[in-house]
C-alpha atoms as a PDB file:
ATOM      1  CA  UNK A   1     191.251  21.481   9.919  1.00  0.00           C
ATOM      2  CA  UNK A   2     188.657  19.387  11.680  1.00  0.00           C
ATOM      3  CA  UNK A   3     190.510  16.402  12.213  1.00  0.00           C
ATOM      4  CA  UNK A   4     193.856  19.007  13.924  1.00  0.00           C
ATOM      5  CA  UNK A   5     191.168  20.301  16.024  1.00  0.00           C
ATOM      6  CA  UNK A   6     189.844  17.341  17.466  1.00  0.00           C
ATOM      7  CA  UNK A   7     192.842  15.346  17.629  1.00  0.00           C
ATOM      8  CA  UNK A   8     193.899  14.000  20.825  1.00  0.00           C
ATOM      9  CA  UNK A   9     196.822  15.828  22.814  1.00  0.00           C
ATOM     10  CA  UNK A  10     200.055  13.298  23.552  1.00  0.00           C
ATOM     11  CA  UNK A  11     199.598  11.929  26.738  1.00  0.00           C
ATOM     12  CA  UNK A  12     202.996  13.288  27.628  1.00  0.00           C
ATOM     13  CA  UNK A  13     201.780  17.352  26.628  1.00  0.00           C
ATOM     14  CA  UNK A  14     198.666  16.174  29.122  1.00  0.00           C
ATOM     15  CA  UNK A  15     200.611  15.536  31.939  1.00  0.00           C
ATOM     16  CA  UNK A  16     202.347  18.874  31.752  1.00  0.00           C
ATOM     17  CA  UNK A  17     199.734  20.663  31.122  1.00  0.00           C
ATOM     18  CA  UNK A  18     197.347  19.511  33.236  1.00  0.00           C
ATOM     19  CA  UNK A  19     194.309  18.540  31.134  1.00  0.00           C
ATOM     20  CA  UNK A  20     192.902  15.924  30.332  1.00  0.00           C
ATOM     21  CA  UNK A  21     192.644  15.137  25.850  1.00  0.00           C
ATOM     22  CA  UNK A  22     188.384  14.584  25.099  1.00  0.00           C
ATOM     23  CA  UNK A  23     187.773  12.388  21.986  1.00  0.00           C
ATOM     24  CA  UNK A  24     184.691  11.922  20.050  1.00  0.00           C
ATOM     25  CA  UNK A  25     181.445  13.676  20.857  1.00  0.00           C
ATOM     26  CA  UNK A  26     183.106  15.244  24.151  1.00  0.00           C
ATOM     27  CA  UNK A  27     185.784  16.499  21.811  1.00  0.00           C
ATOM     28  CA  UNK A  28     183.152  17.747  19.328  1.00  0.00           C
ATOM     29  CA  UNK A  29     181.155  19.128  22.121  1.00  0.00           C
ATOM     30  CA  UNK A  30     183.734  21.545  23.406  1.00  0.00           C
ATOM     31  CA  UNK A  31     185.405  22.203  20.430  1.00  0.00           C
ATOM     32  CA  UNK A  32     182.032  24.453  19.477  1.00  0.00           C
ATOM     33  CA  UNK A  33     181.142  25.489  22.968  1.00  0.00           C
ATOM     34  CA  UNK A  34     184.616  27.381  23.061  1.00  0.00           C
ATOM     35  CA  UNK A  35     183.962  28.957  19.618  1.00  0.00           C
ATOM     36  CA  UNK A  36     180.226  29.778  20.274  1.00  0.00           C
ATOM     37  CA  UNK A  37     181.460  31.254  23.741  1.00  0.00           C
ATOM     38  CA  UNK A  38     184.787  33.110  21.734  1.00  0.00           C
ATOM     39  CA  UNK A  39     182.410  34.558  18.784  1.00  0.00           C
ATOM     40  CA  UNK A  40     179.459  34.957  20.400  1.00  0.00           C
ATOM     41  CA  UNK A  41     178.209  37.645  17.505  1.00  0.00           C
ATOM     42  CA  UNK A  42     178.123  34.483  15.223  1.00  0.00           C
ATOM     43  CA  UNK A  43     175.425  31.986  14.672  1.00  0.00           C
ATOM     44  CA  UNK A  44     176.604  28.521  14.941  1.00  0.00           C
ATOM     45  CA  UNK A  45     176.090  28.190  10.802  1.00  0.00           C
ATOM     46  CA  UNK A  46     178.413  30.784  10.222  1.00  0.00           C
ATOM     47  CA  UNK A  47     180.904  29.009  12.631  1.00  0.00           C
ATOM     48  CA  UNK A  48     181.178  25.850  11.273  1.00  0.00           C
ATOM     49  CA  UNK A  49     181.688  27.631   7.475  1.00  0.00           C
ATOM     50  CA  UNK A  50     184.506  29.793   8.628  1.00  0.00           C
ATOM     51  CA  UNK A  51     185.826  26.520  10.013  1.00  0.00           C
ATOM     52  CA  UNK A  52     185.834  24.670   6.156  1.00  0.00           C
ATOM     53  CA  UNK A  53     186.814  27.920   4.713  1.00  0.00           C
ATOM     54  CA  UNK A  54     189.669  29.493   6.585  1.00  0.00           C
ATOM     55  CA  UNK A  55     191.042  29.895   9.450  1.00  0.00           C
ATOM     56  CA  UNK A  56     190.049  31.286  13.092  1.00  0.00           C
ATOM     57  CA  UNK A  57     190.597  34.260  14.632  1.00  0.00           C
ATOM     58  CA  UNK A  58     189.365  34.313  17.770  1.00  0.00           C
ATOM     59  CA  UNK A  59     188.137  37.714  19.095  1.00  0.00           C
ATOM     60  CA  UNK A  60     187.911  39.351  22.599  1.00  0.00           C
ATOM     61  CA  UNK A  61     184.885  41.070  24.089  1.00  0.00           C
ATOM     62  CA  UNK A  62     185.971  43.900  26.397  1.00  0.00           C
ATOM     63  CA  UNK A  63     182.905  44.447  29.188  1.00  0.00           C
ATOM     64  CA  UNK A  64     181.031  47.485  28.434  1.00  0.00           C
ATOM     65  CA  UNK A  65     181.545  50.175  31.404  1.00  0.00           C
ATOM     66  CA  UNK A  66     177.966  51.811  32.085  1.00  0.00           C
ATOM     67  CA  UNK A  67     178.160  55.689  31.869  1.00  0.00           C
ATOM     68  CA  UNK A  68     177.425  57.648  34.921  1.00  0.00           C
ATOM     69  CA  UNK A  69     175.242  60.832  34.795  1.00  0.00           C
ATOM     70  CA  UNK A  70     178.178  63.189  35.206  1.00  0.00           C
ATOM     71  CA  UNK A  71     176.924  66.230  37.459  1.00  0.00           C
ATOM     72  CA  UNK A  72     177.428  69.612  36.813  1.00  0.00           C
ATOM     73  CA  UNK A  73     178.596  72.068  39.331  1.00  0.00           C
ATOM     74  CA  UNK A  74     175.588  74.010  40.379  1.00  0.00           C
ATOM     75  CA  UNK A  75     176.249  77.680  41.337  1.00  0.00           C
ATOM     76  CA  UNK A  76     174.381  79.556  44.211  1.00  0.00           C
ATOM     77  CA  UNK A  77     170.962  81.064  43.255  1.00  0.00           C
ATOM     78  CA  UNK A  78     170.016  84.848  43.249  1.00  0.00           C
ATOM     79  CA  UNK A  79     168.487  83.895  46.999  1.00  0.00           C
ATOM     80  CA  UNK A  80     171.534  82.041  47.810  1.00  0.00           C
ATOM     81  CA  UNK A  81     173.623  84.504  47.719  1.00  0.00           C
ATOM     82  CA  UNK A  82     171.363  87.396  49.572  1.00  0.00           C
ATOM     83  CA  UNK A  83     170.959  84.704  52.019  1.00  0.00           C
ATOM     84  CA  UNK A  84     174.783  84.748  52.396  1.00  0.00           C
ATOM     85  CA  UNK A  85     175.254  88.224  52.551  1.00  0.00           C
ATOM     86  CA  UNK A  86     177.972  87.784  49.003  1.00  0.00           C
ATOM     87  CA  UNK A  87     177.479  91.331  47.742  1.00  0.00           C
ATOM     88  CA  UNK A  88     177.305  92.767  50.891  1.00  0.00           C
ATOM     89  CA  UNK A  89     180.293  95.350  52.099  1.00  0.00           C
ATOM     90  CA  UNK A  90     181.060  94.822  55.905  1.00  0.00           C
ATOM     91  CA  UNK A  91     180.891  97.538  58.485  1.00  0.00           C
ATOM     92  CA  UNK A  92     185.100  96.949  59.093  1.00  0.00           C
ATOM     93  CA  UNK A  93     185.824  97.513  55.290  1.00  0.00           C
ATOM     94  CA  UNK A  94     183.636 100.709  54.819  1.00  0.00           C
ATOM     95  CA  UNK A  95     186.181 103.289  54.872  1.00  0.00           C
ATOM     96  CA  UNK A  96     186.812 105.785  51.857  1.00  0.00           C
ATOM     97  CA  UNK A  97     190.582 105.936  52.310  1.00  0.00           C
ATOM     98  CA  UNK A  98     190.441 101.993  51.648  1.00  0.00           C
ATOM     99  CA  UNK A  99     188.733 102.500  47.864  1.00  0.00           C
ATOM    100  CA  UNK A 100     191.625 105.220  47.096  1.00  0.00           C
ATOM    101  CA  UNK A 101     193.800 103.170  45.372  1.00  0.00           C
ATOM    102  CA  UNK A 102     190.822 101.575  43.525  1.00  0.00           C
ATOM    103  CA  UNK A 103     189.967 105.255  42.113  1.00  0.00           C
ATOM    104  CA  UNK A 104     193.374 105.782  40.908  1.00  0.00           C
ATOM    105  CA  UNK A 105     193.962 102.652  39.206  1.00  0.00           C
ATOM    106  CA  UNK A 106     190.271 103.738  37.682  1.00  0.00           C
ATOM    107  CA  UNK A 107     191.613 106.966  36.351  1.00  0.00           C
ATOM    108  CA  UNK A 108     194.289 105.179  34.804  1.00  0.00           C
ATOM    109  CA  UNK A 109     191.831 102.495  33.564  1.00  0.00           C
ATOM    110  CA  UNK A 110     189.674 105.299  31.754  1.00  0.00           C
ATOM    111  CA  UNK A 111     192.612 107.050  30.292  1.00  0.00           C
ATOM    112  CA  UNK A 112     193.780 104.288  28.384  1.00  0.00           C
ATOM    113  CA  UNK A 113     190.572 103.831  27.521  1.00  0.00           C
ATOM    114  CA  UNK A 114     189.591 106.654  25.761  1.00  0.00           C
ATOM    115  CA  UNK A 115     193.518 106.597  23.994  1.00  0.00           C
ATOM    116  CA  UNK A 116     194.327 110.474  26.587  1.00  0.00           C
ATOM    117  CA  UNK A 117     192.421 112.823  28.023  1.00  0.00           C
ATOM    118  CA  UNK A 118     193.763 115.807  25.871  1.00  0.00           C
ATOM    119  CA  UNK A 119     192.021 119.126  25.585  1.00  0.00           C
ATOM    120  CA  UNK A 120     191.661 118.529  21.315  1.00  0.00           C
ATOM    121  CA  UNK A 121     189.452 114.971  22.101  1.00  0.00           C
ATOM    122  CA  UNK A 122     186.957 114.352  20.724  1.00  0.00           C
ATOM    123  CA  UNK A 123     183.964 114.751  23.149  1.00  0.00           C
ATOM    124  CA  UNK A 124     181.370 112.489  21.231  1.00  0.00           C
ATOM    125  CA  UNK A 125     183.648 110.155  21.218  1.00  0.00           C
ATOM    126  CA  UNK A 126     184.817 110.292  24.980  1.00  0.00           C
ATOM    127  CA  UNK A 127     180.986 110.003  25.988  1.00  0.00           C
ATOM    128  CA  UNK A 128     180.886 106.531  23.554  1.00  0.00           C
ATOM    129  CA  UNK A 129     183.805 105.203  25.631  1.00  0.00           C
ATOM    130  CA  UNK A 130     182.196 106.408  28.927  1.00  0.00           C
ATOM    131  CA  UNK A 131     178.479 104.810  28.341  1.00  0.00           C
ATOM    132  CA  UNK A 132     180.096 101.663  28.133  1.00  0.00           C
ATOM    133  CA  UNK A 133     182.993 102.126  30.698  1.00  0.00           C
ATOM    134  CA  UNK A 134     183.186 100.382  33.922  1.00  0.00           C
ATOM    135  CA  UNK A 135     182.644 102.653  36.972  1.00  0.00           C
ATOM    136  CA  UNK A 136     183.553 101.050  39.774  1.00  0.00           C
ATOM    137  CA  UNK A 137     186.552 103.402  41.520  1.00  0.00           C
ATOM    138  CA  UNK A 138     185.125 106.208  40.006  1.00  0.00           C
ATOM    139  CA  UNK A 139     184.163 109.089  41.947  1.00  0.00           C
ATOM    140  CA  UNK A 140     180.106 109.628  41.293  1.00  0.00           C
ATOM    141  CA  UNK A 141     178.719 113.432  42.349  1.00  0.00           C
ATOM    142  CA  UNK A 142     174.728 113.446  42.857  1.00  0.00           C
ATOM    143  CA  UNK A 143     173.583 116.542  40.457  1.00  0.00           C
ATOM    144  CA  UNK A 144     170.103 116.615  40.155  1.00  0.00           C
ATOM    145  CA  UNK A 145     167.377 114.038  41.635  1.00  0.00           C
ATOM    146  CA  UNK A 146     163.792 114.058  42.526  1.00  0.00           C
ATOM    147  CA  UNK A 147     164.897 113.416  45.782  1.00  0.00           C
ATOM    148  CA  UNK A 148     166.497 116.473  47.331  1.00  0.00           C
ATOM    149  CA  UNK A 149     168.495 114.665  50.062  1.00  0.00           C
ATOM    150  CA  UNK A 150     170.629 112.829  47.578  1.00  0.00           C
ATOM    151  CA  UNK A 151     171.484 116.394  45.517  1.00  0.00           C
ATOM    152  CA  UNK A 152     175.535 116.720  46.818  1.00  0.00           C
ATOM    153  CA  UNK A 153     176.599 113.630  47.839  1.00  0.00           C
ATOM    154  CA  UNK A 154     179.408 112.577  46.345  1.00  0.00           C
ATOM    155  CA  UNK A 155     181.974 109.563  46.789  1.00  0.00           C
ATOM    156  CA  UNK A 156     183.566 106.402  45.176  1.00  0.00           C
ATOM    157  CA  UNK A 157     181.258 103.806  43.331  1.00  0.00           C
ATOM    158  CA  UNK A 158     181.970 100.651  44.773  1.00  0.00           C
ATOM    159  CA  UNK A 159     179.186  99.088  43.658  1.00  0.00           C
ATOM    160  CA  UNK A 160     176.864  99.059  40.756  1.00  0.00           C
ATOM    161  CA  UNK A 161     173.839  97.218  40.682  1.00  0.00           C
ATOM    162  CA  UNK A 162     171.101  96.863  38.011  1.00  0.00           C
ATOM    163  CA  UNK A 163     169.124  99.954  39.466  1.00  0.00           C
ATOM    164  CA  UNK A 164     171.202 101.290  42.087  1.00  0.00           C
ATOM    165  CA  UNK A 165     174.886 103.008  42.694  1.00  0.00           C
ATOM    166  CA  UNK A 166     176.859 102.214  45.981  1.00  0.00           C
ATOM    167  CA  UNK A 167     178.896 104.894  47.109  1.00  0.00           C
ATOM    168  CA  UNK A 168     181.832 105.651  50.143  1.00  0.00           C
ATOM    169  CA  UNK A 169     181.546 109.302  51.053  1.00  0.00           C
ATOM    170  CA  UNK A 170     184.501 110.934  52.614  1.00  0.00           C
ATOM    171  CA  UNK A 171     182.741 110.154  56.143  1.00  0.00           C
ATOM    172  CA  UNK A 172     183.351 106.552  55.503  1.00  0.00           C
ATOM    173  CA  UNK A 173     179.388 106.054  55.109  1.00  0.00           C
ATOM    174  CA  UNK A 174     177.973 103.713  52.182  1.00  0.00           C
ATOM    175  CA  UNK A 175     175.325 105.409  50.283  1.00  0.00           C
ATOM    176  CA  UNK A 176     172.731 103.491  48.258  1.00  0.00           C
ATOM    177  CA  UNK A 177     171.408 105.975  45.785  1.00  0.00           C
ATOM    178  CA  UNK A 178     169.048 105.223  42.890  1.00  0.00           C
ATOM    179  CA  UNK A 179     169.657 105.304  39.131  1.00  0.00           C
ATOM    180  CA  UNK A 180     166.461 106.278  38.717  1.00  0.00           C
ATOM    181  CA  UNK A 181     166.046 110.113  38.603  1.00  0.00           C
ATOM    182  CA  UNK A 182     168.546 111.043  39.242  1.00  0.00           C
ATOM    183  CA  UNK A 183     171.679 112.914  37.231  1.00  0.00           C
ATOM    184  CA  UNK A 184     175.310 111.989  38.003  1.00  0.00           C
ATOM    185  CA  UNK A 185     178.390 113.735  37.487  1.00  0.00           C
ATOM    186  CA  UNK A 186     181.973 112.409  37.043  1.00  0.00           C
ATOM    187  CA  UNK A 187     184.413 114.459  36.905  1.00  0.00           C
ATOM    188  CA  UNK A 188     188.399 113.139  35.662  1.00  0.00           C
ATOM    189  CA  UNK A 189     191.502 116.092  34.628  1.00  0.00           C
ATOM    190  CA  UNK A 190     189.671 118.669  32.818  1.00  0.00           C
ATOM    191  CA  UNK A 191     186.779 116.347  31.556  1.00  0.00           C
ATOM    192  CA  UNK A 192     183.500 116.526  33.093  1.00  0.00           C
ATOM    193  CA  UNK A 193     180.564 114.208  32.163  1.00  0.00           C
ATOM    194  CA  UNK A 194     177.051 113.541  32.877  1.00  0.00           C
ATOM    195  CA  UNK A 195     175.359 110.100  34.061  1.00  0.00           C
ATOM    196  CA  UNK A 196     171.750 110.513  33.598  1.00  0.00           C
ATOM    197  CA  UNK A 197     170.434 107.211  35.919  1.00  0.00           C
ATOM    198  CA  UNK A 198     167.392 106.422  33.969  1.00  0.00           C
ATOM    199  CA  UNK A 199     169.393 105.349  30.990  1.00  0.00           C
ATOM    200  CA  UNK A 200     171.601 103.568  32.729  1.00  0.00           C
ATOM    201  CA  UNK A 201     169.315 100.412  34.392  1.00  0.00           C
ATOM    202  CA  UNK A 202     171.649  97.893  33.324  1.00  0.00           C
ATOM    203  CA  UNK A 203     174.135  96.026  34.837  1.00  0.00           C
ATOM    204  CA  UNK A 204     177.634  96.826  34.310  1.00  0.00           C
ATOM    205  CA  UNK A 205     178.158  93.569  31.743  1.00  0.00           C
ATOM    206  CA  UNK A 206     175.012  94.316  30.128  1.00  0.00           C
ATOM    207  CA  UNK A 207     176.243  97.986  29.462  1.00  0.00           C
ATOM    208  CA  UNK A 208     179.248  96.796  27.647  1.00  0.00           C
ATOM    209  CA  UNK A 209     177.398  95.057  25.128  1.00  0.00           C
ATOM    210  CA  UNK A 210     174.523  97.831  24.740  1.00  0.00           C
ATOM    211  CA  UNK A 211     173.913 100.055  21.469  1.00  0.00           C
ATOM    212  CA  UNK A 212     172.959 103.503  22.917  1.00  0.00           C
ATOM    213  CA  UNK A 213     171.068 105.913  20.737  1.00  0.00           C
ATOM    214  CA  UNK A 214     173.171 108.888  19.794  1.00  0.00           C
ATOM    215  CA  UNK A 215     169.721 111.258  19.875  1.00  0.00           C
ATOM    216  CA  UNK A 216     167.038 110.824  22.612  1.00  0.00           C
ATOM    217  CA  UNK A 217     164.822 112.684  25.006  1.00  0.00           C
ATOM    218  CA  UNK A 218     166.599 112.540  28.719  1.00  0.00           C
ATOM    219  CA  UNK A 219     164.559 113.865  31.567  1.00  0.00           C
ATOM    220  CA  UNK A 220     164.410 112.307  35.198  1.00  0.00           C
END
């Protein structure tokens, strides 16, 4: 095998290829800086053993591509968006008549929910599906609150918040009212059910997801 590998090249193969045949040391020189540079994992003792042994088979390196940090998308902040105004309903879009079809694709919504309205349901189980229902569209009546200038008011949720209800009264003006103390009614066919606001500091989401106690003391 050694004498194959360091045997000269015809002069004739030379000339076409373009190289020039080394002999001797050069040969023997070159022969093992191409293998040390083609297996460069090996140690040169290991080389010359595969090359009494058996043959050569010459491996290629690929360059290793450095990972980037991959960034994440970062979301606004809470002060981001009250900075941008996100949550906040424009003067121009105020109007109750706008939220109308939003309340009757609601009463549709809660319906299906609770499998019919029907004068034989079940009420217990109608006020499960309700705790956990979404609200927005619905049409919210002020009962009882510590504060009397909120008693009457009545209008379309179109927004909940952790600790407060947005409404549209008829008179196209939005109403921020409190959870807090106060007693809501909402009111859908022949069913009629009670929101009492102190129970209900969560966020919609959070609602969903909440066990509420069948038994309990409820005051303001």
């Amino acid at each position: 095998m050694e004498s194959v590998v360091q045997s000269r090249i015809p002069s004739e193969q030379s000339d076409i290829l373009g190289v020039e045949s080394q002999h001797g040391t050069a040969a023997d020189a070159l022969t093992k800086a191409f293998l040390k540079n083609s297996l460069p994992q090996m140690k040169d003792g290991h080389i010359e053993e595969m090359m009494l042994h058996k043959a050569v088979v010459l491996e290629y390196k690929r360059p290793t591509k450095k990972k980037g940090k991959t960034r994440k998308a970062k979301g606004l902040n809470a002060k981001e968006r009250r900075q941008l105004k996100i949550f906040q309903l424009k003067p121009e879009h105020q109007k109750y008549e706008l939220f109308l079809p939003l309340h009757e694709l609601w009463k549709q919504y809660i319906v299906d929910l609770c499998n019919g309205l029907k004068p034989g349901s079940n009420p217990q189980m109608i006020q499960q599906k309700f705790l956990k229902a979404d609200f927005h569209g619905a049409v919210l009546t002020v009962v009882r609150s510590k504060c009397p200038s909120y008693v009457g008011l009545t209008g379309i949720l179109v927004q909940e918040l952790k600790h407060v209800f947005k409404i549209i009264t008829k008179e196209d003006k939005l109403k921020v009212i409190p959870k807090r103390n106060s007693v809501f009614s909402v009111e859908i066919g022949d069913f009629v059910t009670h929101i009492y606001g102190s129970k209900f500091e969560l966020r919609s989401s959070e609602r969903s997801a909440k066990k509420f106690k069948v038994k309990g003391t409820i005051d303001l």
